[in-house]
C-alpha atoms as a PDB file:
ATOM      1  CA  UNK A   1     124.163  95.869 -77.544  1.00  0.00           C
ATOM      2  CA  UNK A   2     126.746  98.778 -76.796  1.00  0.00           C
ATOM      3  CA  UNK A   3     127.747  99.057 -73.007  1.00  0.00           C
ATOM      4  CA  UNK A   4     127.118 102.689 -73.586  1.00  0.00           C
ATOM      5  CA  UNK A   5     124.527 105.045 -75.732  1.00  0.00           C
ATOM      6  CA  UNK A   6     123.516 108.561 -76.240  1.00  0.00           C
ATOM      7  CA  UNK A   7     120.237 109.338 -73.915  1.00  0.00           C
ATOM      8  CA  UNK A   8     119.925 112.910 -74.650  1.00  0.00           C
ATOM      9  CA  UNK A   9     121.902 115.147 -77.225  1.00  0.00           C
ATOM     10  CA  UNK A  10     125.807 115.246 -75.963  1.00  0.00           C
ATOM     11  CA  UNK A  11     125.086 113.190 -73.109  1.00  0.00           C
ATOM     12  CA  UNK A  12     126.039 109.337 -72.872  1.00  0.00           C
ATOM     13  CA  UNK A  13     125.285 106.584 -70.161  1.00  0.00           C
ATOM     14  CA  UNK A  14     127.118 103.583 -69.501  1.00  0.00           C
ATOM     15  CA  UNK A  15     130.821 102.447 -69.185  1.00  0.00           C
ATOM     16  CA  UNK A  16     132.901 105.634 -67.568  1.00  0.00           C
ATOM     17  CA  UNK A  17     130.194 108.272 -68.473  1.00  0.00           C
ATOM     18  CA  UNK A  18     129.320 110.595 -65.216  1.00  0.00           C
ATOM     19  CA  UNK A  19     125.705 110.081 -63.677  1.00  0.00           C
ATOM     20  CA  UNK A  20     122.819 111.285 -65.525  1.00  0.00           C
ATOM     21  CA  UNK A  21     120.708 112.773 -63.126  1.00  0.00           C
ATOM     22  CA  UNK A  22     116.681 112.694 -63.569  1.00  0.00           C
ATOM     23  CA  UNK A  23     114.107 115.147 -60.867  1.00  0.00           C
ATOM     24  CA  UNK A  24     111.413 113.124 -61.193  1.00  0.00           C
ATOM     25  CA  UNK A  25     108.595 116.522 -60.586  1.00  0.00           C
ATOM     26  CA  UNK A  26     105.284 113.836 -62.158  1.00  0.00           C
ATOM     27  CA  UNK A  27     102.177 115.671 -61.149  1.00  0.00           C
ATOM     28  CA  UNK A  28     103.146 117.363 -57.742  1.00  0.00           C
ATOM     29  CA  UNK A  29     103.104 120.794 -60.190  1.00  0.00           C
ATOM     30  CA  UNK A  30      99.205 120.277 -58.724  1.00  0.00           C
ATOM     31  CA  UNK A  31      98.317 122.052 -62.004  1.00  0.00           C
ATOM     32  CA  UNK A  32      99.729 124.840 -61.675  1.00  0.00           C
ATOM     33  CA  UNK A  33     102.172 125.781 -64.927  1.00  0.00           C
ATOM     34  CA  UNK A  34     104.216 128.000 -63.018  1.00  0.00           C
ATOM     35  CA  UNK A  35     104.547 126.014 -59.994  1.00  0.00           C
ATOM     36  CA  UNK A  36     106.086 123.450 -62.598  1.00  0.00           C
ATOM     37  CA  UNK A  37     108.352 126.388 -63.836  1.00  0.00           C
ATOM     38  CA  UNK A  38     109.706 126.299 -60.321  1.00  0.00           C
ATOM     39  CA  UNK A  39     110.261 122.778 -60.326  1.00  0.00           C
ATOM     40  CA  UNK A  40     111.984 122.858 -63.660  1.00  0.00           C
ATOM     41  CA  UNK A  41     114.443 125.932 -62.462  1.00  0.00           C
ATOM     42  CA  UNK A  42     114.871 124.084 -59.007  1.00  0.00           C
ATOM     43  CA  UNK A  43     116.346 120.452 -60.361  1.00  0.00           C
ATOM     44  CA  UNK A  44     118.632 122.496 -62.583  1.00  0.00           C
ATOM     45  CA  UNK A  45     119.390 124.237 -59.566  1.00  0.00           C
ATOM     46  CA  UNK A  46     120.098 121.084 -57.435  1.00  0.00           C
ATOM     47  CA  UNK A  47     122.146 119.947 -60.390  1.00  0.00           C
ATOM     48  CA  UNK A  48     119.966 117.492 -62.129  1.00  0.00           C
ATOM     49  CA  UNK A  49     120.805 116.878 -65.539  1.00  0.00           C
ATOM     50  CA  UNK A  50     116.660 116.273 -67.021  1.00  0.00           C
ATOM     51  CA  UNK A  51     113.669 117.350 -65.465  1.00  0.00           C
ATOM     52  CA  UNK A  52     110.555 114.536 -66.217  1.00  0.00           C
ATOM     53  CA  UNK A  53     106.863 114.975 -66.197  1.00  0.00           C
ATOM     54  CA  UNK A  54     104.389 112.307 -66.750  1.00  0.00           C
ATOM     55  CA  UNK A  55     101.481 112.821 -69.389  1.00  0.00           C
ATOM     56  CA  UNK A  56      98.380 111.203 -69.793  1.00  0.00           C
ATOM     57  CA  UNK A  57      95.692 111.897 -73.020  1.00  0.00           C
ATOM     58  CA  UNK A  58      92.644 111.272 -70.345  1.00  0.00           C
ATOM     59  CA  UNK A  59      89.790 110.453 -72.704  1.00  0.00           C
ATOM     60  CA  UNK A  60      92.563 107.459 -74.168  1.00  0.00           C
ATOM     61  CA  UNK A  61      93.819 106.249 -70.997  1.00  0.00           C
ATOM     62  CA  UNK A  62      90.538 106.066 -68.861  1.00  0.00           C
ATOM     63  CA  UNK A  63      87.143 105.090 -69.775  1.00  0.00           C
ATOM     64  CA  UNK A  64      83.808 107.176 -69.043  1.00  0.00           C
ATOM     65  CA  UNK A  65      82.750 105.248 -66.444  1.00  0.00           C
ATOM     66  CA  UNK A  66      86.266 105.837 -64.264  1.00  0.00           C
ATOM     67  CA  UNK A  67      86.539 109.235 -65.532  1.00  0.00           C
ATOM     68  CA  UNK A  68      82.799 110.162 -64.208  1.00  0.00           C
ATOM     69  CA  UNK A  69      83.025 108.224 -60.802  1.00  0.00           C
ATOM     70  CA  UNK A  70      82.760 110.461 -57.593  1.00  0.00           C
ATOM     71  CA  UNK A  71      86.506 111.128 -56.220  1.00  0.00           C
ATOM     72  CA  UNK A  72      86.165 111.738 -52.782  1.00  0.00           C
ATOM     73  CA  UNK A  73      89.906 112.366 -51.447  1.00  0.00           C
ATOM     74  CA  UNK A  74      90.553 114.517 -48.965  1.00  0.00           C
ATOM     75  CA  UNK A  75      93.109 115.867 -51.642  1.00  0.00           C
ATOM     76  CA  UNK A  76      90.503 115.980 -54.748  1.00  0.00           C
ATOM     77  CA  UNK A  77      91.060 118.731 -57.320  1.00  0.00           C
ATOM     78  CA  UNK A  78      87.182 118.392 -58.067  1.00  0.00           C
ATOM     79  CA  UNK A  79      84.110 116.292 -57.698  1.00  0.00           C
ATOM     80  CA  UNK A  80      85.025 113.505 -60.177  1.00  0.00           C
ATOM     81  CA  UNK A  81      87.964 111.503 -60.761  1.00  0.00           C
ATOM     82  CA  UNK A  82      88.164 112.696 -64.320  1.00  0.00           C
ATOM     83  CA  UNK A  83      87.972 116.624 -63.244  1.00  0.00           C
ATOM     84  CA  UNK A  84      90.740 115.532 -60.921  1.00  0.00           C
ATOM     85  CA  UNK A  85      92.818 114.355 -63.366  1.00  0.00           C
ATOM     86  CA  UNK A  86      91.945 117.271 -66.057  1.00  0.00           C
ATOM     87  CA  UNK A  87      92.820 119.537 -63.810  1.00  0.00           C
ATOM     88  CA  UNK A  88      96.429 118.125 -62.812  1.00  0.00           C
ATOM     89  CA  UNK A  89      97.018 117.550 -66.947  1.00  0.00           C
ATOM     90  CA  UNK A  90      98.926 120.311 -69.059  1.00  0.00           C
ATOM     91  CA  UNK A  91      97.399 120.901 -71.977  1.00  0.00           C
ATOM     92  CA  UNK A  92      99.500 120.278 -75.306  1.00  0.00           C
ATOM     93  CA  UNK A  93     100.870 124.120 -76.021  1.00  0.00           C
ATOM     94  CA  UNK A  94     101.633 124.196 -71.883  1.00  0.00           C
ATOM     95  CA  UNK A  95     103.806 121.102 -72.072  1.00  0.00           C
ATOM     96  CA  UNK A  96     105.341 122.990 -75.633  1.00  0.00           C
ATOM     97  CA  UNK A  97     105.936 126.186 -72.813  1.00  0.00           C
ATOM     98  CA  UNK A  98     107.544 124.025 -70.238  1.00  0.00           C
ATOM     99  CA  UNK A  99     109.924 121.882 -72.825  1.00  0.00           C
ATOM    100  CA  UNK A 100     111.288 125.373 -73.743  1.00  0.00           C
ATOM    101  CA  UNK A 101     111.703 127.113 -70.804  1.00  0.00           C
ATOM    102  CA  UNK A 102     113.737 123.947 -69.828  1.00  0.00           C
ATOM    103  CA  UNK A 103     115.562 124.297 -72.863  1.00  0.00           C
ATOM    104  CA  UNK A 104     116.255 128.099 -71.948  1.00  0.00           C
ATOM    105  CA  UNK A 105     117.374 127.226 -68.476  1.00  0.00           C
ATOM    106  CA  UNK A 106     119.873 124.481 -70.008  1.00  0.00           C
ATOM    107  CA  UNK A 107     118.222 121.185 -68.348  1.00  0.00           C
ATOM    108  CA  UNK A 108     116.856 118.190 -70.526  1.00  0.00           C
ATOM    109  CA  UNK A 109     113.321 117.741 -70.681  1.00  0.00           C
ATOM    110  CA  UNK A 110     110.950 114.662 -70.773  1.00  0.00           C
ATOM    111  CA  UNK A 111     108.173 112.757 -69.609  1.00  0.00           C
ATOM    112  CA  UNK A 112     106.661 109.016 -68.799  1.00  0.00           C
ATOM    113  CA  UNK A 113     104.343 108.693 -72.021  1.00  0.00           C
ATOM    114  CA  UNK A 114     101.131 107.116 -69.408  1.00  0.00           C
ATOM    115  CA  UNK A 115      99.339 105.936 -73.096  1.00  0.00           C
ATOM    116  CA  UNK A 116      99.644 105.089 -76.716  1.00  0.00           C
ATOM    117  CA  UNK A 117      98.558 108.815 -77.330  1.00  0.00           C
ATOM    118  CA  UNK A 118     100.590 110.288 -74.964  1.00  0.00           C
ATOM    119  CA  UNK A 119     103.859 108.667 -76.735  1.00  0.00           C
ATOM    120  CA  UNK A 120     102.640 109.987 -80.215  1.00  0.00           C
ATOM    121  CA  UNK A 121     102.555 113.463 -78.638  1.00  0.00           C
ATOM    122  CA  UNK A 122     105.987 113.479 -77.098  1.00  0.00           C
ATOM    123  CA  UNK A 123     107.536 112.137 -80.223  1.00  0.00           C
ATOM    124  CA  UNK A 124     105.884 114.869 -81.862  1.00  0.00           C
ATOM    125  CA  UNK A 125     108.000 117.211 -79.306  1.00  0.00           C
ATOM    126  CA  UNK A 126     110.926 115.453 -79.951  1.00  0.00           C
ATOM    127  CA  UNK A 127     111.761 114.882 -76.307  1.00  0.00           C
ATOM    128  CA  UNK A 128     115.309 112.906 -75.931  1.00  0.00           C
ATOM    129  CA  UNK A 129     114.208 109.923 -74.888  1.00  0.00           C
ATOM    130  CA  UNK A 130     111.057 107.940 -73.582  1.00  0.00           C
ATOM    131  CA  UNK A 131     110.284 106.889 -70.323  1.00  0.00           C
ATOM    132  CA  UNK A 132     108.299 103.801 -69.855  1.00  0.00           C
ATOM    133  CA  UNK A 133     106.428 103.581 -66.296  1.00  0.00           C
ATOM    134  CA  UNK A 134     106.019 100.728 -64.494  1.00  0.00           C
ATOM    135  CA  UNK A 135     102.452  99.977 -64.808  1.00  0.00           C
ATOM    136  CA  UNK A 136     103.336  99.577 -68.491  1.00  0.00           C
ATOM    137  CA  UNK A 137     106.414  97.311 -68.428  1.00  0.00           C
ATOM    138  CA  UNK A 138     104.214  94.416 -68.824  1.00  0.00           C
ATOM    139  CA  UNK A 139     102.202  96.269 -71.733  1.00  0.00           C
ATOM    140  CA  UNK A 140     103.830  94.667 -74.806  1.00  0.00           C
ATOM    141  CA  UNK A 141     101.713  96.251 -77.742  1.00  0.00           C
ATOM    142  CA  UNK A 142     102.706  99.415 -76.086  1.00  0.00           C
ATOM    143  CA  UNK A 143     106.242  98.616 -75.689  1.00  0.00           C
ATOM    144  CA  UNK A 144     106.183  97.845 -79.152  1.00  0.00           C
ATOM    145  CA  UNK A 145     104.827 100.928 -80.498  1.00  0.00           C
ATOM    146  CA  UNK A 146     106.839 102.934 -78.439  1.00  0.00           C
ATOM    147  CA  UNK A 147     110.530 101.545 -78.970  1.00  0.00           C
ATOM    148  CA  UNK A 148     109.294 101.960 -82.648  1.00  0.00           C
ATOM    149  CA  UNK A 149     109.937 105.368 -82.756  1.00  0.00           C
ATOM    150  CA  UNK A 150     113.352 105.233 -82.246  1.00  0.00           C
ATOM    151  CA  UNK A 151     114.252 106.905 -79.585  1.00  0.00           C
ATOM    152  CA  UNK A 152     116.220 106.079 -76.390  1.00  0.00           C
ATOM    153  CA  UNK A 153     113.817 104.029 -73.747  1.00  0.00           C
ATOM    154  CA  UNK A 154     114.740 104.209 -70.007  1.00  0.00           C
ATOM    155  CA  UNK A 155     112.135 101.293 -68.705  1.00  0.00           C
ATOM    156  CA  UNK A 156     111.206 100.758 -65.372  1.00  0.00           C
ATOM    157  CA  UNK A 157     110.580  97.437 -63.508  1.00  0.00           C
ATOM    158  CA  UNK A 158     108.726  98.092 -60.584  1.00  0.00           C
ATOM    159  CA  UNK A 159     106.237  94.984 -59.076  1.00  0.00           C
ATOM    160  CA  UNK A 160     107.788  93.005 -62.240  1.00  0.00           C
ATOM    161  CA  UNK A 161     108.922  89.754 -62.410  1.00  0.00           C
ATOM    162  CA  UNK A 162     112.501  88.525 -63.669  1.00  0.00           C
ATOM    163  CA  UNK A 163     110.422  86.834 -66.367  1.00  0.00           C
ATOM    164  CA  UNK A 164     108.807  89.468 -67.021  1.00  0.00           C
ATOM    165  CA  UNK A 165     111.652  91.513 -68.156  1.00  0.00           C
ATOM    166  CA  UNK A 166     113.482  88.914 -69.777  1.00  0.00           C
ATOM    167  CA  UNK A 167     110.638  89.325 -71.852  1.00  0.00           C
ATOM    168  CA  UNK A 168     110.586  92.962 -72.035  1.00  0.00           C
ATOM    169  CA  UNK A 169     114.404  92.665 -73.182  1.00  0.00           C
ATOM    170  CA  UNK A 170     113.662  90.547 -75.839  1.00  0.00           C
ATOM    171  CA  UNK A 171     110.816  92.546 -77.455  1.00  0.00           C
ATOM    172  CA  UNK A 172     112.451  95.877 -77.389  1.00  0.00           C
ATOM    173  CA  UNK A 173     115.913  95.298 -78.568  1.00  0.00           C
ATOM    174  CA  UNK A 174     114.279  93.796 -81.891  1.00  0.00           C
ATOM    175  CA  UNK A 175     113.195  97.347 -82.596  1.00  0.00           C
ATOM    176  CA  UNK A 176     115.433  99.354 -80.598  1.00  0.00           C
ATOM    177  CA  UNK A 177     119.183  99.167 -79.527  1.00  0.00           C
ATOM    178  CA  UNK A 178     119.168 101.941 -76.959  1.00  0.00           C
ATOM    179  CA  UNK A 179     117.555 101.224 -74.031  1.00  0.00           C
ATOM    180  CA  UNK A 180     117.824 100.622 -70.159  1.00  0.00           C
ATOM    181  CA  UNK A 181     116.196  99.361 -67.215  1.00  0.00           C
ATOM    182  CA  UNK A 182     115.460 101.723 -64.110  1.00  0.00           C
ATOM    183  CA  UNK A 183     115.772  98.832 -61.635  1.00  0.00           C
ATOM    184  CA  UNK A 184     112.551 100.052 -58.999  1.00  0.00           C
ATOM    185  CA  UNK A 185     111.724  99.156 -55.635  1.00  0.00           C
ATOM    186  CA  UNK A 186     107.820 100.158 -55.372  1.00  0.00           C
ATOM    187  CA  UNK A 187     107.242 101.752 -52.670  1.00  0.00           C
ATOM    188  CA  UNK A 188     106.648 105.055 -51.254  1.00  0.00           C
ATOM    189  CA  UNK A 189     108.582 106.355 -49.923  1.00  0.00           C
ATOM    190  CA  UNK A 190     111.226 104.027 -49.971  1.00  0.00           C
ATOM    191  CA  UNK A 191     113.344 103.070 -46.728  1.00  0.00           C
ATOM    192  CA  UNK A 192     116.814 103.286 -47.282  1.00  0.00           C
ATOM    193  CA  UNK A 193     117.181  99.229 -45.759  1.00  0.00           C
ATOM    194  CA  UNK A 194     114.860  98.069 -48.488  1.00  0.00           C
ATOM    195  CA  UNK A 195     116.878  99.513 -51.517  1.00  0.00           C
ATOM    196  CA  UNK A 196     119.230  96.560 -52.260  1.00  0.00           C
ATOM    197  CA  UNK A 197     121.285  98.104 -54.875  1.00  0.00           C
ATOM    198  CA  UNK A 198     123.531  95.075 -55.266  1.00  0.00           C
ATOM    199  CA  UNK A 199     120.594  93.401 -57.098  1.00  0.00           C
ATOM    200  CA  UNK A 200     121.805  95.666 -60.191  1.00  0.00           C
ATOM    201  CA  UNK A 201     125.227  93.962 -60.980  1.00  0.00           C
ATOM    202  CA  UNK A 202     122.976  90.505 -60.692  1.00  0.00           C
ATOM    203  CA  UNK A 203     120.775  91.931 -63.327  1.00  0.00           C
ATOM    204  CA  UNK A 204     123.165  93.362 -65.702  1.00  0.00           C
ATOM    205  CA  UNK A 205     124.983  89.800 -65.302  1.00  0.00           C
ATOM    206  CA  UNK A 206     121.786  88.235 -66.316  1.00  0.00           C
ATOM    207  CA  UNK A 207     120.642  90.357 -69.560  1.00  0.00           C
ATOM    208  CA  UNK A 208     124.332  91.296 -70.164  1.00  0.00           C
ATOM    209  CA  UNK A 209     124.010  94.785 -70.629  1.00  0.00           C
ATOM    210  CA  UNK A 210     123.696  98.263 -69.304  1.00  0.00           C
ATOM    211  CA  UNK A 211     121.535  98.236 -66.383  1.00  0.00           C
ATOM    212  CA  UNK A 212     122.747 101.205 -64.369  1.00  0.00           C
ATOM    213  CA  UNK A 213     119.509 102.873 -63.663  1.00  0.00           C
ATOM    214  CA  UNK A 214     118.066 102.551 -60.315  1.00  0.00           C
ATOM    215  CA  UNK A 215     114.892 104.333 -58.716  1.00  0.00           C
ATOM    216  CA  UNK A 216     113.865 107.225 -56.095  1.00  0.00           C
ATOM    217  CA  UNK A 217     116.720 107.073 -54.141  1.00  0.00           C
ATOM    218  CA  UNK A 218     120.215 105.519 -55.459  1.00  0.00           C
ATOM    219  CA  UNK A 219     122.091 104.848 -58.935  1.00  0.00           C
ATOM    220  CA  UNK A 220     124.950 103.428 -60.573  1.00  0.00           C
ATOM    221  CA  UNK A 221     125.391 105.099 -63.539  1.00  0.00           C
ATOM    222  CA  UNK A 222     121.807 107.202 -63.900  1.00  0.00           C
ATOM    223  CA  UNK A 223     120.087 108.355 -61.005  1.00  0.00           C
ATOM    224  CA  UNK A 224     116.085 109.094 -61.007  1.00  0.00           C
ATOM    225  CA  UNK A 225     115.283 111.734 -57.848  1.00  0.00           C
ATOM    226  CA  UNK A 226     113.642 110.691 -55.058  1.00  0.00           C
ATOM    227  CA  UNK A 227     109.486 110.161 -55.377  1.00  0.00           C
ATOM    228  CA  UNK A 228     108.588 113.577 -56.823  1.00  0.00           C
ATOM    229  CA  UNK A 229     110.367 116.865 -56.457  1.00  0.00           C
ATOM    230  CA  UNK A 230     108.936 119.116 -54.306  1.00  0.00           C
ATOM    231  CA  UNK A 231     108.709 123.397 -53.510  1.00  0.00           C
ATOM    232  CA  UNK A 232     107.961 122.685 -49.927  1.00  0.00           C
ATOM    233  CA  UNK A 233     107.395 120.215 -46.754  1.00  0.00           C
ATOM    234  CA  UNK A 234     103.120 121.232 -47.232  1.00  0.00           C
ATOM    235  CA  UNK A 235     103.206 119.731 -50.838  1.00  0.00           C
ATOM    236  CA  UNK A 236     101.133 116.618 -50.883  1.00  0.00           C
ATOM    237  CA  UNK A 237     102.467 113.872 -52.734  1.00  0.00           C
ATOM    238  CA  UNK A 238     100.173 112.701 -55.368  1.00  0.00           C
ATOM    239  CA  UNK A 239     100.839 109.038 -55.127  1.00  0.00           C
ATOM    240  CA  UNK A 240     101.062 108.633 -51.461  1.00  0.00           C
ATOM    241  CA  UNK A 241      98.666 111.640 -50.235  1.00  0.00           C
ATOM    242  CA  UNK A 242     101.372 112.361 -47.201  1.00  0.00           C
ATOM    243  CA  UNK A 243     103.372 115.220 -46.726  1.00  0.00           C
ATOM    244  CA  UNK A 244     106.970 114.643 -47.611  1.00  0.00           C
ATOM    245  CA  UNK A 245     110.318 116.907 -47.012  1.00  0.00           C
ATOM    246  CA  UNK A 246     111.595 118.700 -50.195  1.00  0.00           C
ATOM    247  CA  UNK A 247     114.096 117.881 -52.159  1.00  0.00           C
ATOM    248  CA  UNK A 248     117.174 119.832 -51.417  1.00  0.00           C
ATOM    249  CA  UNK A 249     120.868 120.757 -53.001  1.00  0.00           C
ATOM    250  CA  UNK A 250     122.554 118.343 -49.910  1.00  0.00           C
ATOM    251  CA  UNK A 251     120.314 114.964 -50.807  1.00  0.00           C
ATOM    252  CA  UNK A 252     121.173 115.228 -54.483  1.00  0.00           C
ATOM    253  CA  UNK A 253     124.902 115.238 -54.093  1.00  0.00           C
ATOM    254  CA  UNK A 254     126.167 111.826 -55.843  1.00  0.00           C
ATOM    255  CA  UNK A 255     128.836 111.421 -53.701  1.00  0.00           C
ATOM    256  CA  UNK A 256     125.907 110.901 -50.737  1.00  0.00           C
ATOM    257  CA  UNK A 257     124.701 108.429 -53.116  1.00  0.00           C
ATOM    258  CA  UNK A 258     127.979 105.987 -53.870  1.00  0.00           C
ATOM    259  CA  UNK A 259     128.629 105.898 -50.066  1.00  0.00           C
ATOM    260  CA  UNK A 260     125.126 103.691 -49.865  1.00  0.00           C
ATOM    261  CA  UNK A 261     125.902 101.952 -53.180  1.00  0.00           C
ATOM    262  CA  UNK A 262     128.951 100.465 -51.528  1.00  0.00           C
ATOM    263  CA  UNK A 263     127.323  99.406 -48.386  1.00  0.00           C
ATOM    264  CA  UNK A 264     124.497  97.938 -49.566  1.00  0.00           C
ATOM    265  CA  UNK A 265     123.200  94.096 -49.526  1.00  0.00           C
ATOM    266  CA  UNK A 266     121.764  91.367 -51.296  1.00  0.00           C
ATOM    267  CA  UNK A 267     118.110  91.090 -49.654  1.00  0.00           C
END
């Protein structure tokens, strides 16, 4: 496997290549496709290099009975979980109107394909490259399917075992040469003492390849934003329900980032 590969058009990770920078805006648009507008225009702003979404085909992903349950949260956008969920997922021609006002802004544009469906339809778009949650790292028919297609994978390993992704490893490179772990920490948010960067050069000793990806708050060689961007300090986050400071120009600046890179430990 190549210590380096092309993740979007023009742009490579791995060996000497700068940091690829990834705003992580998921749901936190709350619906709204203008709201995500802002999001888009503010990570290309801030200097992010790809703004990512995350997109769910409902009706695949859920079934009737945990679509029509009651959702009580204090933060429900309607009575049941499944109008709460229809309500925070862009329809097909809106994620077609976001994809190319990112393209006319000049920022990269993707999402995490949450289903089987979902990954048909952003293959269909011809997004750059595929982002594989972690709540489906462990999903090998899906894994499968979706290195496939071809494209580049960036593959998180959140709440996964080292076995796990040994076995992960082994089942997408048969199909696919360019991909990468996003080495995760789960948790929300996530303390700066329980980041342990230095577990990356352990991994990429282990699988013997690229794995300079690291989640919500640090990177090596591609950095994914910090839990969900954010317009303001009100915005909810949809994951945690908690308020949460916005993202600003100041925390985004790499150099912030390598100072914590160097210091960190081995937990």
């Amino acid at each position: 496997m190549s210590a380096e590969f092309e993740l979007c058009p023009g742009r490579k990770i791995g060996g000497s290549n700068p940091c690829f920078i990834i705003a992580e805006i998921g749901q936190n648009h709350q619906g709204d496709i203008e709201i995500a507008k802002k999001m888009i225009r503010m990570a290309k702003d801030c200097g992010a290099d790809c703004a990512k979404f995350q997109k769910s085909e409902i009706e695949h992903r859920f079934t009737k009975h945990a679509l029509e349950r009651p959702y009580t949260s204090p933060h429900a956008w309607g009575p049941t979980y499944g109008a709460h969920k229809h309500h925070l997922e862009f329809s097909h021609q809106q994620y077609r109107e976001l994809q190319q006002y990112a393209n006319d802004i000049g920022i990269f544009f993707t999402a995490s394909g949450m289903d089987e469906m979902a990954i048909e339809f952003l293959n269909e778009i011809n997004v750059p490259f595929f982002k594989v949650a972690s709540a489906d790292t462990n999903n090998i028919p899906y894994l499968e399917k979706t290195a496939k297609k071809g494209r580049p994978m960036v593959i998180s390993s959140g709440m996964q075992s080292m076995e796990t992704m040994h076995c992960v490893y082994q089942t997408v490179k048969k199909h696919n040469p360019n991909f990468t772990f996003l080495q995760c920490t789960s948790a929300y948010p996530l303390p700066i003492e329980h980041v342990n960067l230095s577990l990356i050069p352990v991994r990429q000793t282990t699988f013997i390849f690229h794995w300079f990806i690291l989640r919500y708050q640090f990177f090596t060689n591609v950095l994914c934003l910090p839990n969900f961007l954010k317009l303001n300090k009100n915005y909810i986050d949809i994951k945690t329900n908690k308020m949460t400071k916005p993202l600003t120009k100041t925390k985004m600046k790499t150099e912030n980032i390598i100072k914590y890179n160097k210091t960190s430990k081995i937990q």
